[in-house]
C-alpha atoms as a PDB file:
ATOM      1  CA  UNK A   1      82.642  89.327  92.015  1.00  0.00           C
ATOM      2  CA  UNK A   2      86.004  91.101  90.988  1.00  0.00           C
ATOM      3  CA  UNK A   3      88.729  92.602  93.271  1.00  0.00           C
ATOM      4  CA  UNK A   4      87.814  95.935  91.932  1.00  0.00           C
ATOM      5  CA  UNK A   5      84.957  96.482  93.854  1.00  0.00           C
ATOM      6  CA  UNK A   6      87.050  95.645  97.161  1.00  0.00           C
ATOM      7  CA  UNK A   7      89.901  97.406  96.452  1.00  0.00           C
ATOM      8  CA  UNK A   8      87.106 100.890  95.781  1.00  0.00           C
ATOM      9  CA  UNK A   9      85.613 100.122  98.371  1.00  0.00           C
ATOM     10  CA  UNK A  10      88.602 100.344 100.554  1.00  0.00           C
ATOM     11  CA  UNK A  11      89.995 103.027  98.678  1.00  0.00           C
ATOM     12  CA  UNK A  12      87.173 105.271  99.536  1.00  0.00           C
ATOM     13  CA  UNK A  13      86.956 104.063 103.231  1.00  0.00           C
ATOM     14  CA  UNK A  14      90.717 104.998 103.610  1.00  0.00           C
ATOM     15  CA  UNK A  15      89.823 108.092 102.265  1.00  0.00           C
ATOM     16  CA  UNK A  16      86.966 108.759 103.789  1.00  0.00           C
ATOM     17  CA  UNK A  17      89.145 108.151 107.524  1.00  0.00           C
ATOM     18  CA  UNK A  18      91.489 111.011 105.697  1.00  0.00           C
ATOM     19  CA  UNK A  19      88.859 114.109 105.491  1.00  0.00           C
ATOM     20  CA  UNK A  20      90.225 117.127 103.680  1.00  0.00           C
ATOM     21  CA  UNK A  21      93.756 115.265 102.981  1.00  0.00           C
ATOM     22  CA  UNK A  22      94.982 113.764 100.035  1.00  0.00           C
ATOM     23  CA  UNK A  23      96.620 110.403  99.663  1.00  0.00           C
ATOM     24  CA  UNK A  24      98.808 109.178  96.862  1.00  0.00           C
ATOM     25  CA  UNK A  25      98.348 106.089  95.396  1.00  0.00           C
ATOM     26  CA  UNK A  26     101.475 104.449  96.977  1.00  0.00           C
ATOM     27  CA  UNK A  27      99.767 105.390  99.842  1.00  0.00           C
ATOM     28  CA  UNK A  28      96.593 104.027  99.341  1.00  0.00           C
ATOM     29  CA  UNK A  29      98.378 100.475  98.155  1.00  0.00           C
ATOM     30  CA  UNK A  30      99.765 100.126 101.170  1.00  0.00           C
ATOM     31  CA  UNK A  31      97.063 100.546 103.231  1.00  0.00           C
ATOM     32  CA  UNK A  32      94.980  98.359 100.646  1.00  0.00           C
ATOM     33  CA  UNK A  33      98.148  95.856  99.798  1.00  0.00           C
ATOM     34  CA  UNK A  34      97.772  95.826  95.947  1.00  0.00           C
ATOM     35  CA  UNK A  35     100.208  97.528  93.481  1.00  0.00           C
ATOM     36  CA  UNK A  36      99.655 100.994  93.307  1.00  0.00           C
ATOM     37  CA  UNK A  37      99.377 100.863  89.527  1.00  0.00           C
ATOM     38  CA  UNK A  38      96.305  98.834  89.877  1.00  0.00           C
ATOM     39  CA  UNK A  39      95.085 101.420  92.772  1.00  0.00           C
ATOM     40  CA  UNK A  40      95.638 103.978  90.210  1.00  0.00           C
ATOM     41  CA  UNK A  41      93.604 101.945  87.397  1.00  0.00           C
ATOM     42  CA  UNK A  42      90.485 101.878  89.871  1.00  0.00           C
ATOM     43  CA  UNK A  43      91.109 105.267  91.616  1.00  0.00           C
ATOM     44  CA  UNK A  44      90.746 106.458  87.528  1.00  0.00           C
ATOM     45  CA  UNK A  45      87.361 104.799  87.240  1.00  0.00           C
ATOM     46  CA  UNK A  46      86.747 106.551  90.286  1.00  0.00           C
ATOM     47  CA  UNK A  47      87.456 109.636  89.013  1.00  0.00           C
ATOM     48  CA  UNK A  48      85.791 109.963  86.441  1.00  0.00           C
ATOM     49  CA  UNK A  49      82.559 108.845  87.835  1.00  0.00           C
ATOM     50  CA  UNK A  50      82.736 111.456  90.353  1.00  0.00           C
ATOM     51  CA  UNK A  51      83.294 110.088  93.223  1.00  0.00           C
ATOM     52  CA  UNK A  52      87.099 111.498  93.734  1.00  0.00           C
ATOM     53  CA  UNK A  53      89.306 114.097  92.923  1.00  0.00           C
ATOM     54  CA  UNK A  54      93.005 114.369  91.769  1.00  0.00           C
ATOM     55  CA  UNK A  55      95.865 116.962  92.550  1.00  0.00           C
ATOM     56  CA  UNK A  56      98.986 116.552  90.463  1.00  0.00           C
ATOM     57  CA  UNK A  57     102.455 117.002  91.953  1.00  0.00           C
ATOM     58  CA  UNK A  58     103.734 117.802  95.515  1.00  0.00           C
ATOM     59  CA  UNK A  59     101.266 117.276  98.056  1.00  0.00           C
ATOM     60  CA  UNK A  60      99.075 115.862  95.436  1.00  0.00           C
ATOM     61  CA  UNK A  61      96.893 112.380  95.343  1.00  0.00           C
ATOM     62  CA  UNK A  62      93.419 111.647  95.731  1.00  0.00           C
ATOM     63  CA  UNK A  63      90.762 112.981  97.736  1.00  0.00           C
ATOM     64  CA  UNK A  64      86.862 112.013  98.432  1.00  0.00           C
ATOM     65  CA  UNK A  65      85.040 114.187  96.123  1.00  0.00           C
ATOM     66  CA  UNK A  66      81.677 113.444  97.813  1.00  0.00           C
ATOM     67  CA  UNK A  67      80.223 113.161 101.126  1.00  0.00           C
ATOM     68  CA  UNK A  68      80.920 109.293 102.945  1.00  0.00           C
ATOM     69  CA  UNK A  69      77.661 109.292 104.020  1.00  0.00           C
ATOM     70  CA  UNK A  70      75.805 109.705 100.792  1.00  0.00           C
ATOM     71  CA  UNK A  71      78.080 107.041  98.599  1.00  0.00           C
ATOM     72  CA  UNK A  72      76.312 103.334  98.548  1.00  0.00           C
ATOM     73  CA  UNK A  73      77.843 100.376  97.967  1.00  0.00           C
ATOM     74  CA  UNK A  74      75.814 100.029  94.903  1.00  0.00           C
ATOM     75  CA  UNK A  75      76.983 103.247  93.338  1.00  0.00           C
ATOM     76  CA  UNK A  76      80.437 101.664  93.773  1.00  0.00           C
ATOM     77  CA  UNK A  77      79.465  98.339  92.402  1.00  0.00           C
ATOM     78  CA  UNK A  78      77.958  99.655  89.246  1.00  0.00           C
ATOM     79  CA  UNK A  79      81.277 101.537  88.332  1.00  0.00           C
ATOM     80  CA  UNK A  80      83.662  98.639  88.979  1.00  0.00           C
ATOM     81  CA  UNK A  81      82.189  95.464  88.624  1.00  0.00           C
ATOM     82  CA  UNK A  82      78.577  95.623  86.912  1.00  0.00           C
ATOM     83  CA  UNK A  83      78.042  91.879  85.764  1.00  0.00           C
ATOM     84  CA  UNK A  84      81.024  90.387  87.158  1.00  0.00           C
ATOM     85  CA  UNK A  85      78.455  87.974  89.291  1.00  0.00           C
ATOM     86  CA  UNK A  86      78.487  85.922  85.988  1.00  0.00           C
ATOM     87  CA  UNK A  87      81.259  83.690  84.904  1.00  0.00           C
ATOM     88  CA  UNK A  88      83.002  83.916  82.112  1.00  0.00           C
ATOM     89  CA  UNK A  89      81.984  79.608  80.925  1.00  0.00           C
ATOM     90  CA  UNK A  90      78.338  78.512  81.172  1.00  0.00           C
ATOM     91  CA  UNK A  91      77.547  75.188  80.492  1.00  0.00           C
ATOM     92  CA  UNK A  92      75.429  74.219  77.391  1.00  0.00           C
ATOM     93  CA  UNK A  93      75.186  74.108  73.551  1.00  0.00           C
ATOM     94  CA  UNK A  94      72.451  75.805  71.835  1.00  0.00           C
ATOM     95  CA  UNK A  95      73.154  73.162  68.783  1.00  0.00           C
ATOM     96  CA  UNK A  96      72.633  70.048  71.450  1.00  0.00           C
ATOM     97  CA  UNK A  97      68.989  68.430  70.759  1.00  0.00           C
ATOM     98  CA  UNK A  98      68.885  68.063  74.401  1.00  0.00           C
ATOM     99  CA  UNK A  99      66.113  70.749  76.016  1.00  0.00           C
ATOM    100  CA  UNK A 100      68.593  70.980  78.932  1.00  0.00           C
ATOM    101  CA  UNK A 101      71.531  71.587  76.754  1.00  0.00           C
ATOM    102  CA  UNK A 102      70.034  73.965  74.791  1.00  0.00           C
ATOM    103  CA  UNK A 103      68.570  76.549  77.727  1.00  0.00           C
ATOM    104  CA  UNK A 104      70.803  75.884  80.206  1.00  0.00           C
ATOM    105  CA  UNK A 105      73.291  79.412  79.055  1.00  0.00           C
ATOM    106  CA  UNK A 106      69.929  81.549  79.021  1.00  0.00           C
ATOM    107  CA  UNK A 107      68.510  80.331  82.572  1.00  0.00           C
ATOM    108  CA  UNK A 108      71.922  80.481  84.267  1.00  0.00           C
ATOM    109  CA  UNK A 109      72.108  83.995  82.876  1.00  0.00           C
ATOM    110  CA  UNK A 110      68.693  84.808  84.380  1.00  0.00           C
ATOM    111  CA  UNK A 111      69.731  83.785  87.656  1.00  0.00           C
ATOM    112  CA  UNK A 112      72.899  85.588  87.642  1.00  0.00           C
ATOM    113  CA  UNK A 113      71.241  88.853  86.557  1.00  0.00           C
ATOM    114  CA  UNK A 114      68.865  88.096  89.511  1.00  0.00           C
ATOM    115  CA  UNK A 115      71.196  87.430  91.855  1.00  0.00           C
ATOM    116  CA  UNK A 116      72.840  90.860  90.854  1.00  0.00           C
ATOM    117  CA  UNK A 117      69.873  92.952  91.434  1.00  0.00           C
ATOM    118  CA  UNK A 118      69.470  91.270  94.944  1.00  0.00           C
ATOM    119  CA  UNK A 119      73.398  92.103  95.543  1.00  0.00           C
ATOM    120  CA  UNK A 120      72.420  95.598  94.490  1.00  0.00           C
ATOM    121  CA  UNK A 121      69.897  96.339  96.508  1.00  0.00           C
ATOM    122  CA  UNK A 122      71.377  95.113  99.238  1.00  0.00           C
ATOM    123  CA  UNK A 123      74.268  97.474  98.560  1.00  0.00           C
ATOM    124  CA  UNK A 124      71.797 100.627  98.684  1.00  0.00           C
ATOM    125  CA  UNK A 125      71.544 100.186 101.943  1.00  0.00           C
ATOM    126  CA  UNK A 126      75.095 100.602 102.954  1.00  0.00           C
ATOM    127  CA  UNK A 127      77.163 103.866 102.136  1.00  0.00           C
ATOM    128  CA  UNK A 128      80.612 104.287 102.542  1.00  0.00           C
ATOM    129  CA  UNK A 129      80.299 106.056 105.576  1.00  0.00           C
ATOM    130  CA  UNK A 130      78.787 102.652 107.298  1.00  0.00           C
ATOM    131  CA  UNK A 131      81.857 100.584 105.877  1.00  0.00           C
ATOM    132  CA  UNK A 132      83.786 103.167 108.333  1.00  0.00           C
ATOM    133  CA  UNK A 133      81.313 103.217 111.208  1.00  0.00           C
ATOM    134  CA  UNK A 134      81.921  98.660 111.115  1.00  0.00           C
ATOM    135  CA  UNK A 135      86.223  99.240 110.676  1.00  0.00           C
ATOM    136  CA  UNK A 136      86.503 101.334 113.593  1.00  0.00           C
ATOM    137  CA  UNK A 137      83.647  99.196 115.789  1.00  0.00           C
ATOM    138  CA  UNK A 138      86.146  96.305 114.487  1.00  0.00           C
ATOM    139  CA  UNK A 139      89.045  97.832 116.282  1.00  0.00           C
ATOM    140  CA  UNK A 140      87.453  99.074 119.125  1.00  0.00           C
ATOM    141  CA  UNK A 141      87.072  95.219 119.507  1.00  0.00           C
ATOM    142  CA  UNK A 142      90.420  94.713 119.241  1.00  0.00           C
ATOM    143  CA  UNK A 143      91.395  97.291 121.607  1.00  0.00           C
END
């Protein structure tokens, strides 16, 4: 799995604390601890899938375009980091006479798109709005 899907996640969970107020994305870096170019390279994917808005100049920044509580996990997954389960090398050479050789990039890729589905649906199940309801359980902890 990539970073991206992390740093959206906490993106929207930051913003999602914030109701009704924007947040740059110096902000949002800071709370996240990335470079706020690459918040601003996710926050864009974001975007444009709908799931934030943008306000140029003063007092500008990002807001949560849609309700915490009806976001998943999954919705978030699919926009940032769809197949990224896989690795970039599989082992195997379709030109080796050996059956294991020869199969072993196709089965591995099975698996991995399996795997992915299970990750999925297992991210249905958890909205945005959850990811907030465990952080502030978390510091209650703390506290």
């Amino acid at each position: 799995m990539n970073s991206e899907f992390t740093i959206a996640v906490h993106s929207l969970v930051f913003l999602a604390y914030r109701p009704d107020r924007m947040a740059t994305s110096e902000m949002i870096a800071l709370n996240v601890n990335t470079h706020p170019s690459r918040v601003r390279k996710i926050m864009s994917c974001l975007r444009k899938q709908g799931f934030v808005r943008t306000k140029e100049g003063i007092g500008g920044g990002f807001i949560f375009n849609r309700s915490p509580d009806q976001v998943t996990l999954a919705e978030i997954y699919r926009a940032t980091s769809i197949g990224s389960i896989k690795p970039a090398w599989c082992s195997g050479n379709e030109d080796e006479d050996c059956m294991v050789a020869c199969n072993m990039a196709e089965v591995m890729d099975q698996v991995f798109s399996e795997a992915e589905q299970q990750l999925i649906a297992y991210f249905e199940r958890i909205t945005v709005a959850d990811v907030l309801r465990r952080v502030q359980t978390a510091q209650q902890f703390k506290n």
